[in-house]
Protein backbone atom coordinates (compact mmCIF):
# COMPACT_ATOMS: atom_id res chain seq x y z
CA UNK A 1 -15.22 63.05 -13.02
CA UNK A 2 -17.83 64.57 -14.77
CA UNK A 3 -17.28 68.25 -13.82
CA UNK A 4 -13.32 67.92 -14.97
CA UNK A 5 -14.77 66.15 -18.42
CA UNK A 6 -17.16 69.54 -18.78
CA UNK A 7 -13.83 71.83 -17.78
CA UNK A 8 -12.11 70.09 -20.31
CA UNK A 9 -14.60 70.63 -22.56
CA UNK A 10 -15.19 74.30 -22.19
CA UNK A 11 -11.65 74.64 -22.17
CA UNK A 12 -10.73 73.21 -25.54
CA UNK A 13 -14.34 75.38 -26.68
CA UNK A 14 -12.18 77.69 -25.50
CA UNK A 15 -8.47 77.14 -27.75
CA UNK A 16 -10.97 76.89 -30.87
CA UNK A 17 -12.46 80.34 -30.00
CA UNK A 18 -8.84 81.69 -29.69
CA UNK A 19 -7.52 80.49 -33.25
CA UNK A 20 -10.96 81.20 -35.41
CA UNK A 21 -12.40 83.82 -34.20
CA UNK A 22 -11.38 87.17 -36.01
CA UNK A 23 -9.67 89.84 -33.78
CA UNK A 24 -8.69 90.56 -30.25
CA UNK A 25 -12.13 91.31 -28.35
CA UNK A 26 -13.78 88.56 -29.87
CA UNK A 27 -10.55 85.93 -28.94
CA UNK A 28 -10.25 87.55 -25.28
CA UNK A 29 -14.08 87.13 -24.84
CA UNK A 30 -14.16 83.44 -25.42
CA UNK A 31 -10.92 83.06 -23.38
CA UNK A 32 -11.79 84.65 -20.41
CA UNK A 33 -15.01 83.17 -20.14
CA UNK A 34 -15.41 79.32 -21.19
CA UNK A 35 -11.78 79.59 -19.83
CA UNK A 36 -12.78 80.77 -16.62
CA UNK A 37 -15.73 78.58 -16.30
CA UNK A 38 -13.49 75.22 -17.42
CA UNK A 39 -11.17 75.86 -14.56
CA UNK A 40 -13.64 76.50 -12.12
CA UNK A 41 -15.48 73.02 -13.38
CA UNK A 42 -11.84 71.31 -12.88
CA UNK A 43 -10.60 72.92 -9.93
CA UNK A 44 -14.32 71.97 -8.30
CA UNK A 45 -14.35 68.61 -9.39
CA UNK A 46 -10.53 68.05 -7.87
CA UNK A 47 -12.00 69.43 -4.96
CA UNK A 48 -15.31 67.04 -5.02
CA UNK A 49 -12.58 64.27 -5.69
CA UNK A 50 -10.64 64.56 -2.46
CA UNK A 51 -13.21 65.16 -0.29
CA UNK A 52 -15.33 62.76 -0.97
CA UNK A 53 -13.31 59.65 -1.84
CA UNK A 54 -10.22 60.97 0.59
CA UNK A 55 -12.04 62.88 2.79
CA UNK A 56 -9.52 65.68 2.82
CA UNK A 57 -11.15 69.26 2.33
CA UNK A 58 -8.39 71.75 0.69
CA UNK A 59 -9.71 74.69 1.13
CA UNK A 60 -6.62 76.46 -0.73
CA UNK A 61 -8.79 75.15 -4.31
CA UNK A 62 -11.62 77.14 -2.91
CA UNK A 63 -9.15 79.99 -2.56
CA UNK A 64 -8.20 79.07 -6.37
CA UNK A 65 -11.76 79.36 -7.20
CA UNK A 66 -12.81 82.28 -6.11
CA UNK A 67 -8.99 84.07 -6.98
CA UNK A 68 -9.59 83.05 -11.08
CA UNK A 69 -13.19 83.75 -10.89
CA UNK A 70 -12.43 87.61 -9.70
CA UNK A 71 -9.26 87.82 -12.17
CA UNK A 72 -9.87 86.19 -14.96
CA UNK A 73 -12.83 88.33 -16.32
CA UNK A 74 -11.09 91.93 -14.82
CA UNK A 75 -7.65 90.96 -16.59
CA UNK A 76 -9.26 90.25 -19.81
CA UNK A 77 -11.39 93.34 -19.85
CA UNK A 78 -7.49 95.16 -18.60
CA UNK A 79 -6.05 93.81 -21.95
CA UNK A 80 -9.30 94.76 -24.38
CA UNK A 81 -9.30 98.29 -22.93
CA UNK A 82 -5.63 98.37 -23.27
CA UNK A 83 -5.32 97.18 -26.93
CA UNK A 84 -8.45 99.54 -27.96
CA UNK A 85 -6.97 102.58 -26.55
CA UNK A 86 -3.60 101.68 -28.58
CA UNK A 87 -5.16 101.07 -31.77
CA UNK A 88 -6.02 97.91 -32.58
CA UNK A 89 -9.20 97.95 -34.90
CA UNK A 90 -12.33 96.07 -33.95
CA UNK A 91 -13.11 93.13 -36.89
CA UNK A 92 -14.94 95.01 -39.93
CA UNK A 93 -18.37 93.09 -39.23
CA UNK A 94 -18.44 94.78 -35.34
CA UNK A 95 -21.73 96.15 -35.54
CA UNK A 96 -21.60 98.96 -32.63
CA UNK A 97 -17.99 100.68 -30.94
CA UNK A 98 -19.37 102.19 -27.26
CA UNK A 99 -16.15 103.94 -26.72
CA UNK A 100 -15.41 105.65 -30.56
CA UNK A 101 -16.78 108.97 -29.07
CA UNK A 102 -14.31 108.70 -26.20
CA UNK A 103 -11.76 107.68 -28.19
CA UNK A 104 -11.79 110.42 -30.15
CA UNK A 105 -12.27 113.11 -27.60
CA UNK A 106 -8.59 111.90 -25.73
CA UNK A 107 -6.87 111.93 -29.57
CA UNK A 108 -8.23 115.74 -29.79
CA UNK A 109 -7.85 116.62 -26.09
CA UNK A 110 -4.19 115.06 -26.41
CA UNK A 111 -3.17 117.35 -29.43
């Protein structure tokens, strides 16, 4: 019970992060990762659940486990990249852009 009350927990952290925080990189950081980590904590503690008091072992929430713990993080780094490269502006308080250089060298290569 515990580790589905601390999912739960990281996931509603996680639906705050998504409404206040200011622009897409910051939103899709806190989603993918308290997200993540809140299913993991519910999808271990349904597991925990069954096999103990059941003693039934699903091995297809392990599966789920290890499927959203590859995923997750790759998909939301997928949909940064992907939003950067089209244009969306970082929040005006972003204190270092990695990839300006490389942005600009595909807009001049691509002219």
């Amino acid at each position: 019970m515990l580790l589905v009350m601390v999912g739960a927990l990281l996931t509603l952290i996680s639906a705050i992060g998504a409404l206040r925080l200011p622009d897409v990189y910051t939103r899709s950081h806190a989603i993918s990762k308290s997200t993540t980590l809140g299913m993991i904590f519910i999808l271990m503690g349904t597991l925990f659940y069954f096999w103990l008091k059941h003693d039934h072992f699903n091995s297809r929430l392990l599966l789920a486990i290890v499927f959203l713990f590859l995923t997750s993080p790759v998909s939301a780094h997928l949909i940064s990249r992907a939003a950067y490269y089209s244009g969306v502006r970082p929040w005006e308080g972003t204190v270092r852009d990695d990839l300006a250089e490389r942005r600009e060298r595909i807009t001049k290569s691509a002219k």
